[in-house]
N, C-alpha and C. Protein backbone atom coordinates (compact mmCIF):
# COMPACT_ATOMS: atom_id res chain seq x y z
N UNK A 1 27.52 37.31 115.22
CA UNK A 1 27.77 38.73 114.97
C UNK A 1 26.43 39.47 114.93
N UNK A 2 26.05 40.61 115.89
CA UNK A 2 25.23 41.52 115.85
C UNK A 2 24.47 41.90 114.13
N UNK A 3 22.90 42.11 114.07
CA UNK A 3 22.96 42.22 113.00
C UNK A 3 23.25 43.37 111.96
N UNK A 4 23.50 44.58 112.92
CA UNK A 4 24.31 45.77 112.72
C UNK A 4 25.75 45.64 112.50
N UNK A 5 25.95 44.96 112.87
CA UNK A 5 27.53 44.70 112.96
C UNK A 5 28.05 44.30 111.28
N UNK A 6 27.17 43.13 110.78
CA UNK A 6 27.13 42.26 109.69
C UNK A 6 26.88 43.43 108.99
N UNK A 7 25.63 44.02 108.63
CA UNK A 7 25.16 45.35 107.80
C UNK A 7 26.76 45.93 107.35
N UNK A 8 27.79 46.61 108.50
CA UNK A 8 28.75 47.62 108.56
C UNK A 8 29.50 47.00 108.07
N UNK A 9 29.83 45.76 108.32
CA UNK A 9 31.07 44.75 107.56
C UNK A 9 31.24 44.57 106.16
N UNK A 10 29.43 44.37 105.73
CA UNK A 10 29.11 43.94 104.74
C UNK A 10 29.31 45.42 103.22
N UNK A 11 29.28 46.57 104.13
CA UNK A 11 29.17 47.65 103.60
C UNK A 11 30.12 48.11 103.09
N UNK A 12 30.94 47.76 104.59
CA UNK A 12 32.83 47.99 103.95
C UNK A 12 33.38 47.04 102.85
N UNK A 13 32.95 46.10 103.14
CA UNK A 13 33.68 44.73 102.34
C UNK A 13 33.18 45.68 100.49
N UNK A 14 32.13 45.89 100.33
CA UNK A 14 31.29 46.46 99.10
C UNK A 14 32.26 47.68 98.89
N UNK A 15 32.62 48.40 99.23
CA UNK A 15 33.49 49.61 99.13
C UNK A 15 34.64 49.02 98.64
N UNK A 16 35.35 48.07 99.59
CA UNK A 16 36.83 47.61 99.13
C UNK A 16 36.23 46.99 98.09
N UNK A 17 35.71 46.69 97.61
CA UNK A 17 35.20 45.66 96.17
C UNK A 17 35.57 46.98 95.27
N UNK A 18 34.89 48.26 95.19
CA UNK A 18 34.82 49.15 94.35
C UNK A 18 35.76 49.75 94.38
N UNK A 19 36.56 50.27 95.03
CA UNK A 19 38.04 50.56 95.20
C UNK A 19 38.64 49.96 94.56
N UNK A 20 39.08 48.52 94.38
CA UNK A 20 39.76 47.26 93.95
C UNK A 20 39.44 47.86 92.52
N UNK A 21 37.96 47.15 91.81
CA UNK A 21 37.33 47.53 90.76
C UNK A 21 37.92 48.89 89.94
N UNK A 22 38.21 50.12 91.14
CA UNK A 22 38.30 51.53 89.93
C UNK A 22 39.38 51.48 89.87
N UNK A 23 40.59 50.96 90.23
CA UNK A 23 42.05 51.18 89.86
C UNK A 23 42.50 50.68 88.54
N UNK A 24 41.72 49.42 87.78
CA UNK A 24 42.47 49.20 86.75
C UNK A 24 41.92 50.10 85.63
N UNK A 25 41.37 50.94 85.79
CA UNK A 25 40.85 52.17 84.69
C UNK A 25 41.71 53.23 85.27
N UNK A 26 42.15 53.31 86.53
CA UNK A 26 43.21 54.50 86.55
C UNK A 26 44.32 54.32 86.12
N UNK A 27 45.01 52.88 86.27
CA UNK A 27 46.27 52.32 85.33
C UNK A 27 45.81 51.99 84.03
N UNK A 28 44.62 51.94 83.56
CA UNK A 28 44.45 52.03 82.15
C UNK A 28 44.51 53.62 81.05
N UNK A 29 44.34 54.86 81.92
CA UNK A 29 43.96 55.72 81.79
C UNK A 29 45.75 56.41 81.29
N UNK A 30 46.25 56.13 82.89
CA UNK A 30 47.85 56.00 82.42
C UNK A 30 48.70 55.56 81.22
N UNK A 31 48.36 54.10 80.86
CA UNK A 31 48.55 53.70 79.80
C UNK A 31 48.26 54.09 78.78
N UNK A 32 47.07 54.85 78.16
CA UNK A 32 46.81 55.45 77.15
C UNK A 32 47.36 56.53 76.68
N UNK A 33 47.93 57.31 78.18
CA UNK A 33 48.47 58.11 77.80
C UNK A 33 50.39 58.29 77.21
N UNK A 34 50.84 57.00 77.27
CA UNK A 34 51.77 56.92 76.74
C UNK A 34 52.04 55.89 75.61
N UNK A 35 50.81 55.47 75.63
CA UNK A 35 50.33 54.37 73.61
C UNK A 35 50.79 56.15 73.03
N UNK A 36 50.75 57.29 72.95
CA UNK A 36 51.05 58.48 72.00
C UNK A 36 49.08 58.85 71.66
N UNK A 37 49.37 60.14 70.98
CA UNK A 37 48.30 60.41 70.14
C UNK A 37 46.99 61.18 71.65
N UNK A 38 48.01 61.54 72.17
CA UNK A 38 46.95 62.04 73.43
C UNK A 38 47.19 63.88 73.68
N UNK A 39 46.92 64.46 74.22
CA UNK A 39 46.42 65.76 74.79
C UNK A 39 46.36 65.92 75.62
N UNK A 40 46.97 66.48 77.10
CA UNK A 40 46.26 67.17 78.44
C UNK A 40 46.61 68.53 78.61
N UNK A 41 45.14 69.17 78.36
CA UNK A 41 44.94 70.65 78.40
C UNK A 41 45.22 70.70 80.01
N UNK A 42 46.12 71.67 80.40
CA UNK A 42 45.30 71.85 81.96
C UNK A 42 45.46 73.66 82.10
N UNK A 43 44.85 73.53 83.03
CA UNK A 43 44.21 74.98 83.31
C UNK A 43 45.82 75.42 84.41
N UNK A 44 45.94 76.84 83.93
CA UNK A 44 47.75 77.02 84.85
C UNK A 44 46.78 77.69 86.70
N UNK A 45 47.95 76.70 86.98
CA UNK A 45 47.92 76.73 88.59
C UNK A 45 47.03 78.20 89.65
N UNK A 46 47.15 78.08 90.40
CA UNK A 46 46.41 79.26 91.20
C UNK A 46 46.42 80.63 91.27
N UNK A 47 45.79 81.46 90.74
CA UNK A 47 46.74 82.61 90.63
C UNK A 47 45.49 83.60 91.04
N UNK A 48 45.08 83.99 92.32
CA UNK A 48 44.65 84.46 92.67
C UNK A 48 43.25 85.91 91.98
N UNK A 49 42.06 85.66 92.03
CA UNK A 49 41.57 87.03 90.88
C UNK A 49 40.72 86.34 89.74
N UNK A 50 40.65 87.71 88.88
CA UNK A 50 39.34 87.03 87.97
C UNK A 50 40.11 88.08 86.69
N UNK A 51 40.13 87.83 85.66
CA UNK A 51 40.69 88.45 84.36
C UNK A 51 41.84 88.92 84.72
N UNK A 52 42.17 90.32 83.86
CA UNK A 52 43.36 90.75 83.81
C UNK A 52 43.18 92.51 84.86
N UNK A 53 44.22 93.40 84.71
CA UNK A 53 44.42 94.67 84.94
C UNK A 53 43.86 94.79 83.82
N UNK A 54 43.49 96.39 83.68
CA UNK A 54 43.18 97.20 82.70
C UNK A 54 44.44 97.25 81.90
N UNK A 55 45.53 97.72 82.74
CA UNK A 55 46.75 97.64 81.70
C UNK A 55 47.44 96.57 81.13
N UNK A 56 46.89 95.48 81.32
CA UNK A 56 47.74 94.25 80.95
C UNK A 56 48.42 94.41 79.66
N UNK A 57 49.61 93.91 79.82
CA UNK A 57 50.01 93.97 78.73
C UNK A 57 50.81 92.27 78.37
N UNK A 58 50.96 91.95 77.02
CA UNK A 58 51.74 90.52 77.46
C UNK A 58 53.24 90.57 77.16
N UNK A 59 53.81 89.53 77.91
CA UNK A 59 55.57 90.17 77.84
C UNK A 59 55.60 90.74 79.22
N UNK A 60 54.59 91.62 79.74
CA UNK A 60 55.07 92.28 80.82
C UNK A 60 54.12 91.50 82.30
N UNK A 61 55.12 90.56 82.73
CA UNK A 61 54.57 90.21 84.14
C UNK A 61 53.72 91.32 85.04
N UNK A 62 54.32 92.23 85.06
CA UNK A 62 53.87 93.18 86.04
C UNK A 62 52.09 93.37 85.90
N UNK A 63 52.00 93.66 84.98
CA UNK A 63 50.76 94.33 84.45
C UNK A 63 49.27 93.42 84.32
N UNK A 64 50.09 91.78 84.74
CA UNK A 64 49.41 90.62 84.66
C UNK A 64 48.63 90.40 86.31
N UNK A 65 47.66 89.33 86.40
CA UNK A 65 47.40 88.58 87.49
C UNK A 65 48.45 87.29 87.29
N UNK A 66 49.31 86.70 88.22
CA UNK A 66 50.14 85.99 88.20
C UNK A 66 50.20 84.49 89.42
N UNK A 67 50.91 83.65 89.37
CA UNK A 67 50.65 82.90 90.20
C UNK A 67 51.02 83.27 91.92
N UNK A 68 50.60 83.00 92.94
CA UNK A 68 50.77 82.90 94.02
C UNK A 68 51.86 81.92 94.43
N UNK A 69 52.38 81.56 95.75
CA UNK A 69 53.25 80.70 96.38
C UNK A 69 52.38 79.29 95.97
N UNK A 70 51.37 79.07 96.34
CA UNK A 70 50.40 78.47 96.67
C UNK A 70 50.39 77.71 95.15
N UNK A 71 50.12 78.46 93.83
CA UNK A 71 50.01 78.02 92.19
C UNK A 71 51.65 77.75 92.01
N UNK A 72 52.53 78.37 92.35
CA UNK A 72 53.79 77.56 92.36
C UNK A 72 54.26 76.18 92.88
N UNK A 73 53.72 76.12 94.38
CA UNK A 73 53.90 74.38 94.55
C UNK A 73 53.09 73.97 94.04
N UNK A 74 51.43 74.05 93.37
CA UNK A 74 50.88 73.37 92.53
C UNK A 74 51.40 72.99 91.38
N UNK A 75 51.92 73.90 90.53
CA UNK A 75 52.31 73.39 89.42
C UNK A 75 53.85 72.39 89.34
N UNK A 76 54.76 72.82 90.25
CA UNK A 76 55.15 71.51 90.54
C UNK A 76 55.04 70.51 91.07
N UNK A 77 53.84 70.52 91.55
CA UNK A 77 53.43 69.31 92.08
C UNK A 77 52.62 68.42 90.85
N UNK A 78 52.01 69.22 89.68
CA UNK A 78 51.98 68.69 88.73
C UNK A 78 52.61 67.42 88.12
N UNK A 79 53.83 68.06 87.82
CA UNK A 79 55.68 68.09 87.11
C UNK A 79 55.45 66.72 87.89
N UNK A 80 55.51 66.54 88.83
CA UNK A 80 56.05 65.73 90.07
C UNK A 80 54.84 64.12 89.58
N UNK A 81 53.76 64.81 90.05
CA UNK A 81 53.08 63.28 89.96
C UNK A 81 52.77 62.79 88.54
N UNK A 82 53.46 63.95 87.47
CA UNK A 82 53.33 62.99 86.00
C UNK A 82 54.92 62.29 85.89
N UNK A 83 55.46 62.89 86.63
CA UNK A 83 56.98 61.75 86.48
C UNK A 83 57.10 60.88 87.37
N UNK A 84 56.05 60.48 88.31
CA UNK A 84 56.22 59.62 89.36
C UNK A 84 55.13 58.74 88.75
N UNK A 85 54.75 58.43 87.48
CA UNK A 85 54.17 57.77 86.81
C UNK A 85 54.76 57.36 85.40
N UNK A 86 55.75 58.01 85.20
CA UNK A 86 56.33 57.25 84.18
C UNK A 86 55.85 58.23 82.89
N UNK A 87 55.63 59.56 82.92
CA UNK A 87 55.23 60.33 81.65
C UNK A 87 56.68 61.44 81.77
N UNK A 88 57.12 61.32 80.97
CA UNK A 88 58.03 62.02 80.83
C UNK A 88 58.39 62.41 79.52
N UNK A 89 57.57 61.83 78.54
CA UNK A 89 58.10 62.45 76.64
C UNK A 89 56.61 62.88 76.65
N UNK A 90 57.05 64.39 76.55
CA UNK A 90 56.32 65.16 76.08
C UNK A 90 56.72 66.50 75.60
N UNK A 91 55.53 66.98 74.85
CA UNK A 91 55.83 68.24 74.02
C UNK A 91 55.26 69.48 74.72
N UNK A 92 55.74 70.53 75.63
CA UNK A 92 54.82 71.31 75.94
C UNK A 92 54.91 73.09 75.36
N UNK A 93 53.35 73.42 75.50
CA UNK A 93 52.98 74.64 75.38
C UNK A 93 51.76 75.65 75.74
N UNK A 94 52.16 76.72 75.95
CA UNK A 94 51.59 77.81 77.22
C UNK A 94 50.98 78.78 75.92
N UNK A 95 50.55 79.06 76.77
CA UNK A 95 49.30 80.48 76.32
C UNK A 95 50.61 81.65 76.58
N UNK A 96 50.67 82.63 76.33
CA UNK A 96 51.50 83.46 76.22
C UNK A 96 51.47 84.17 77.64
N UNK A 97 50.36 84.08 78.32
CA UNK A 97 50.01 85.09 79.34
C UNK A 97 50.91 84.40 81.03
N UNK A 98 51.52 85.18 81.22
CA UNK A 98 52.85 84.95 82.24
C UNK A 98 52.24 83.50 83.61
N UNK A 99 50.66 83.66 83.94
CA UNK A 99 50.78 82.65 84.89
C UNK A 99 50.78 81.49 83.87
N UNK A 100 50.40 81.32 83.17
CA UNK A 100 50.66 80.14 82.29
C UNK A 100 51.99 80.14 82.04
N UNK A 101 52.66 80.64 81.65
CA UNK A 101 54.26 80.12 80.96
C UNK A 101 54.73 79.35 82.17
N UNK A 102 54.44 80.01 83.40
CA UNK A 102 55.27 80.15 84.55
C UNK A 102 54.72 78.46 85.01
N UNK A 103 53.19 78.09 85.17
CA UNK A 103 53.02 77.34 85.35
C UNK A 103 53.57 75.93 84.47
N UNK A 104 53.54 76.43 83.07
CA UNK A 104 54.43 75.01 82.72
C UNK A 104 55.83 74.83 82.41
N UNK A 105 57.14 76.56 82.96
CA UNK A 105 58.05 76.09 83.40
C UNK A 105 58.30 75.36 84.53
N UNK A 106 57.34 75.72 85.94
CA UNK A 106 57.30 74.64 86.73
C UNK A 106 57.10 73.76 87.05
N UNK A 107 56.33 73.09 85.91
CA UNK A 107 56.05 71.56 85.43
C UNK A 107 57.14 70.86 84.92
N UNK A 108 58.38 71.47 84.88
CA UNK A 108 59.17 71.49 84.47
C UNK A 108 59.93 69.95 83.59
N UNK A 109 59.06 69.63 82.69
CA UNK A 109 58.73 68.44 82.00
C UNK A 109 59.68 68.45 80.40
N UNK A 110 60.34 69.99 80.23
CA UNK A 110 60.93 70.14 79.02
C UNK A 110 60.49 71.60 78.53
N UNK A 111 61.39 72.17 77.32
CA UNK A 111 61.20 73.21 77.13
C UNK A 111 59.55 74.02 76.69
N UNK A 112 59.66 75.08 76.49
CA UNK A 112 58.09 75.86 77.00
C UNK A 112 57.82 76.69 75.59
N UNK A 113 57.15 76.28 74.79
CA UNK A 113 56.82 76.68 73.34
C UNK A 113 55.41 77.66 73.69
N UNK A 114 55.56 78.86 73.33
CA UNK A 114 54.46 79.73 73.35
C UNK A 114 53.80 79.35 72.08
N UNK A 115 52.14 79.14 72.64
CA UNK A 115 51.05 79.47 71.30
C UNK A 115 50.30 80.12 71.51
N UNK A 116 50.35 81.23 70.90
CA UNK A 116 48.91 82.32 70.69
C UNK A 116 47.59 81.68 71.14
N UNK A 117 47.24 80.90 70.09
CA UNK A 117 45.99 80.09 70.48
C UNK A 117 45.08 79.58 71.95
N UNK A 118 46.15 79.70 72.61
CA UNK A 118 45.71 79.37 73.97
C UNK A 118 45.84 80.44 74.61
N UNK A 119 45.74 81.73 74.05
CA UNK A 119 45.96 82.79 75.03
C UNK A 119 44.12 82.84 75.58
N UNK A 120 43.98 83.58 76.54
CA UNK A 120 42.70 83.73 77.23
C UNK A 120 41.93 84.99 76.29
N UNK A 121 40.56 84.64 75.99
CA UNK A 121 39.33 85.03 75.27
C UNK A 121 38.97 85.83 76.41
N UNK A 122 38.67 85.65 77.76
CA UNK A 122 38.11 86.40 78.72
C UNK A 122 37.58 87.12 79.03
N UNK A 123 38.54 88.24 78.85
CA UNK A 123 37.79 90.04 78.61
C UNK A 123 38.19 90.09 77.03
N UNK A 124 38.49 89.52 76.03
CA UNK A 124 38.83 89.73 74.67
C UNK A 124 37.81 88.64 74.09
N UNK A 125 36.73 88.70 73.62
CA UNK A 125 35.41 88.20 73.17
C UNK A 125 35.54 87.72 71.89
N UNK A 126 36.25 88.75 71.05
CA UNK A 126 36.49 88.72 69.67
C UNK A 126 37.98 87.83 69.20
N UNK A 127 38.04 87.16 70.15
CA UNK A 127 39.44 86.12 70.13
C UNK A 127 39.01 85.09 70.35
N UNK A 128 37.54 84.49 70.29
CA UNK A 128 37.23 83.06 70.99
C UNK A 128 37.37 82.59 70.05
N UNK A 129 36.62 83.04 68.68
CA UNK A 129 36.41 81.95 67.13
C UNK A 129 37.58 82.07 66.64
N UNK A 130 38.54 82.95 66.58
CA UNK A 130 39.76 82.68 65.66
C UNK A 130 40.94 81.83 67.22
N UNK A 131 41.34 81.65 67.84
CA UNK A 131 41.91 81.37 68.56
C UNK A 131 41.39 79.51 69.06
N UNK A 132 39.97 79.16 68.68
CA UNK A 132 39.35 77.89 68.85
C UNK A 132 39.28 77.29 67.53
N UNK A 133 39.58 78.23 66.53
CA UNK A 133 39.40 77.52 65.20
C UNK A 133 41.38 76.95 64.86
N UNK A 134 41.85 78.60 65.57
CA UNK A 134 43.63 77.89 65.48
C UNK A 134 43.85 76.82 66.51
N UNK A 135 43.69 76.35 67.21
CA UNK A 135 43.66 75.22 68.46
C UNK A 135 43.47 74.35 67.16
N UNK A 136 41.61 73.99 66.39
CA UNK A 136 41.75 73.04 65.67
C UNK A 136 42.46 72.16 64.24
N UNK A 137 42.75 73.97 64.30
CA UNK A 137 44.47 73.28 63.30
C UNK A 137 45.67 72.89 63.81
N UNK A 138 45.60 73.54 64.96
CA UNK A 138 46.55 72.98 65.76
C UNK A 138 46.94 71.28 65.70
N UNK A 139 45.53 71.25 65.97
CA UNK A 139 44.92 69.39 66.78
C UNK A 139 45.23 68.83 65.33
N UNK A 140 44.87 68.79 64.36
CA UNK A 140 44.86 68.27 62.48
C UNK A 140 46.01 67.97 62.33
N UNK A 141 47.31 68.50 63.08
CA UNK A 141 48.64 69.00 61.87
C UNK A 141 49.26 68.00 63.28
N UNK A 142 49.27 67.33 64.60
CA UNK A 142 50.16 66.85 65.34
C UNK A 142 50.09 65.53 65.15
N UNK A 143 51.31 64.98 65.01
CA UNK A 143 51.61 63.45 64.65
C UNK A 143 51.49 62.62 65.97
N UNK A 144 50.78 61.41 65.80
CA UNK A 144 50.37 60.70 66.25
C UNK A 144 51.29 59.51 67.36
N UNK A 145 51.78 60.40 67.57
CA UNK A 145 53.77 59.83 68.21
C UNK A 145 53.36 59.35 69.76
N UNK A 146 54.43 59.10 70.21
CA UNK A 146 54.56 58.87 71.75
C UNK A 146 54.14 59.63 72.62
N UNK A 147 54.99 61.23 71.84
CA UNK A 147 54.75 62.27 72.93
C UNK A 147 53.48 62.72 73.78
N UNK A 148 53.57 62.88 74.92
CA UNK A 148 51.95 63.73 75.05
C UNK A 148 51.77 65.27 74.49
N UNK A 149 51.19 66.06 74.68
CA UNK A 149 51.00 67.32 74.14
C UNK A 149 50.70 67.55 75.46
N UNK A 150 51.65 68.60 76.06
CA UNK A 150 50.66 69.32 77.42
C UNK A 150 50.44 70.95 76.63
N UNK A 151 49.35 71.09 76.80
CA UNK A 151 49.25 72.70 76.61
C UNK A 151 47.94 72.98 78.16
N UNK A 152 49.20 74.23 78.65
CA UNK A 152 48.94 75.06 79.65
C UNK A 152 48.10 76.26 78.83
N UNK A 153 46.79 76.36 79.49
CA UNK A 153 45.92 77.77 79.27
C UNK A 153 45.22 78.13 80.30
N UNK A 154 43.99 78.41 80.00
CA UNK A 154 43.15 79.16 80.98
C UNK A 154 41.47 78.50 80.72
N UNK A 155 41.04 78.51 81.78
CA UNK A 155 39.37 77.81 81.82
C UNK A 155 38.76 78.11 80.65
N UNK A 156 38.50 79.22 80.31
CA UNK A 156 37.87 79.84 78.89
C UNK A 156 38.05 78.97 77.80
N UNK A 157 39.37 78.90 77.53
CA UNK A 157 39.79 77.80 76.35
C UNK A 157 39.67 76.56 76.53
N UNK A 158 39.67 76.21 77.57
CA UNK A 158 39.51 74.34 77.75
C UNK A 158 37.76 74.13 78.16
N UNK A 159 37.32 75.51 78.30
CA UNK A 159 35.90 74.88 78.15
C UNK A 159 35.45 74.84 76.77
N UNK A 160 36.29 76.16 76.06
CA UNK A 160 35.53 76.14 74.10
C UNK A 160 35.70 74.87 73.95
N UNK A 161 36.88 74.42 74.28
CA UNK A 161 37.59 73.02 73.22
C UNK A 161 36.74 71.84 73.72
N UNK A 162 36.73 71.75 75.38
CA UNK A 162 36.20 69.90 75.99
C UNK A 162 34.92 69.93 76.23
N UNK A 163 34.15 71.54 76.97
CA UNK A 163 33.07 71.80 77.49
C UNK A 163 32.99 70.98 79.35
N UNK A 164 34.26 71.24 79.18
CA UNK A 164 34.73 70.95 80.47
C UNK A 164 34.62 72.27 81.49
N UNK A 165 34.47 72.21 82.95
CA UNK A 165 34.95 73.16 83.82
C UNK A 165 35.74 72.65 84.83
N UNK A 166 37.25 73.41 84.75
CA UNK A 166 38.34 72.80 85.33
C UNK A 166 38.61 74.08 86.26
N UNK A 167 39.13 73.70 87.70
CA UNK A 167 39.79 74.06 88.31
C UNK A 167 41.41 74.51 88.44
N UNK A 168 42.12 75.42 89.10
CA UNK A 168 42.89 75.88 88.49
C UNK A 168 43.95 74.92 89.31
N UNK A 169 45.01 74.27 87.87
CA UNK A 169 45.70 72.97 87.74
C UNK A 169 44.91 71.87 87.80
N UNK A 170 43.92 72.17 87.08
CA UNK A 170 43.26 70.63 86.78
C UNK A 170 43.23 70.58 85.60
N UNK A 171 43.30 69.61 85.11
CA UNK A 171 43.77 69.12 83.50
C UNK A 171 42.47 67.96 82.90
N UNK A 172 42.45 68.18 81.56
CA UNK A 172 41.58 67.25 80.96
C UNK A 172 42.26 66.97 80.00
N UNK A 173 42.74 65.44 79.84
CA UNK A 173 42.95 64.52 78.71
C UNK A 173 41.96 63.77 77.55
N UNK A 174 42.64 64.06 76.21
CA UNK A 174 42.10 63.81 75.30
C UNK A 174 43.19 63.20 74.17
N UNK A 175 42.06 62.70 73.15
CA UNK A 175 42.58 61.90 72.11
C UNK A 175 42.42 62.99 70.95
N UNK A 176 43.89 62.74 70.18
CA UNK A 176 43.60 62.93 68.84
C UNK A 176 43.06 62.12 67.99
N UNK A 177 42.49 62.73 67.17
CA UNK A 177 41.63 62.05 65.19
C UNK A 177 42.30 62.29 64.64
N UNK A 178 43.07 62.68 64.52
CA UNK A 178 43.45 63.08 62.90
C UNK A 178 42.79 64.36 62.27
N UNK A 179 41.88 65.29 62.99
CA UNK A 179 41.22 65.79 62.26
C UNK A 179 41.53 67.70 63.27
N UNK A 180 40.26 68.48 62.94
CA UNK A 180 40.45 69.60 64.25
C UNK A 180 40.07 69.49 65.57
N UNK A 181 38.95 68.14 65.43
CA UNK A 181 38.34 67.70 66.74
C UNK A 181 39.08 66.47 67.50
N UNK A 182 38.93 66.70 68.54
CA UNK A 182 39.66 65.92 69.82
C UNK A 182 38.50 65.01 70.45
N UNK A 183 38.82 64.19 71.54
CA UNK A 183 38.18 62.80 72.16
C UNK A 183 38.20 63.20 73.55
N UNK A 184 37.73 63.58 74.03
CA UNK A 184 37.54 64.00 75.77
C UNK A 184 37.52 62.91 76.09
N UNK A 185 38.81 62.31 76.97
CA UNK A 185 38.91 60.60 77.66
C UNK A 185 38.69 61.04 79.48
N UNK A 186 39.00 62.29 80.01
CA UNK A 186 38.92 62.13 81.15
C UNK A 186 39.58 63.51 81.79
N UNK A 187 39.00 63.47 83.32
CA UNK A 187 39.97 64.39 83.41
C UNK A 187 40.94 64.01 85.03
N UNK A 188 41.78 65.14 85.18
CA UNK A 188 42.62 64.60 86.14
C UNK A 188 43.36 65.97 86.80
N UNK A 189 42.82 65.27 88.19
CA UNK A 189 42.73 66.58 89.39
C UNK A 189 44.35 65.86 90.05
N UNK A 190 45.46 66.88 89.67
CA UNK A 190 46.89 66.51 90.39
C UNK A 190 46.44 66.65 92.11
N UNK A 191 45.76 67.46 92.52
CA UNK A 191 45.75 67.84 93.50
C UNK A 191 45.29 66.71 94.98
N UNK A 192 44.10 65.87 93.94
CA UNK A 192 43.61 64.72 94.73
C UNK A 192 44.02 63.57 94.64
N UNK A 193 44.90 63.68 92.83
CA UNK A 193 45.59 62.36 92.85
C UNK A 193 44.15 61.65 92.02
N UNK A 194 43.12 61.75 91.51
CA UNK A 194 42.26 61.57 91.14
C UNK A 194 42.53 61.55 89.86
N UNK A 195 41.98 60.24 88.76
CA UNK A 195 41.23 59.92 87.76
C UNK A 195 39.97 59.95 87.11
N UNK A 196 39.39 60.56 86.18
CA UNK A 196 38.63 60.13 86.23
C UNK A 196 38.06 59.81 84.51
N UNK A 197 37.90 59.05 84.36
CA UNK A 197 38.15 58.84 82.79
C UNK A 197 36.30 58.62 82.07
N UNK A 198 36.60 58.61 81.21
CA UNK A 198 35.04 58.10 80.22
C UNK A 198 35.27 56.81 79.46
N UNK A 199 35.75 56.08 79.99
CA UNK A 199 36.51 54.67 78.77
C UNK A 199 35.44 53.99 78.95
């Protein structure tokens, strides 16, 4: 065999090694998340724009930036590849602001509990510390059960909380303490089908 040839073989063979290698942390990653006592914030689906209207109001779709065709098959495509994995007990809840609700009725994983707390800080500045401090009572007071916790929000809030920057329907999973602070385990892009954990 050419000694270029050997080099290219040898290169691929090293790839399928690491391929092989990263899957049992993506089925481990899975697994953790249904031992209970977990979190995935994700950011609601595509919705074209940057803040709100001047008139926004909440309650009123109209007055909102909202999802596109495009953030609609995302977010069920969400829905889709967490039940084509076997997650299906969970507890979910949205930020009040309409592309979020909308995004995790179309996740459509179980009923849709509004929390203030995750509403978007954005153009409202004076909502980051009381709205990140209610998140961490939030996190203190949830029992340590099966369920997952999905809460649908907006980048703003899942960067106060993980110091993460997520794309819109990309999600970051975490562990509860027991306490107001959470365990950043990883995060996870529905879109690529991608893992990517810190274990």
């Amino acid at each position: 065999m050419p000694k270029k040839t050997t080099i290219v073989f040898t290169c691929l063979l090293l790839l399928a090694c690491v391929a092989v290698a990263a899957s049992p942390g993506a089925e481990t990653l899975i697994h953790q998340i249904k031992t209970g006592g977990h979190v995935l914030m994700i950011r609601h689906a595509l919705a074209p724009g940057t803040g709100d209207p001047d008139h926004f109001k909440i309650g009123d779709c109209a007055t909102q930036r909202n999802l596109n065709e495009q953030g609609r098959s995302q977010a069920r495509n969400i829905g889709r590849w967490l039940r084509s994995r076997g997650i299906d007990n969970v507890r979910v809840f949205s930020s009040q602001w309409c592309r979020c609700l909308e995004t995790a009725e179309l996740i459509d994983l179980g009923p849709v509990s509004a929390l203030p707390a995750l509403n978007s800080f954005f153009d409202r500045p004076q909502d980051e510390e009381p709205n990140l401090a209610a998140l961490g009572v939030f996190f203190s007071e949830q029992p340590a059960d099966g369920a997952l916790i999905i809460l649908v929000t907006h980048f703003v809030t899942i960067a106060g909380i993980t110091n993460e920057s997520v794309s819109s329907g990309e999600g970051v999973l975490m562990r509860l303490t027991g306490t107001d602070r959470i365990e950043v385990i990883g995060r996870l892009d529905f879109e690529n089908g991608d893992l990517n954990g810190n274990m």
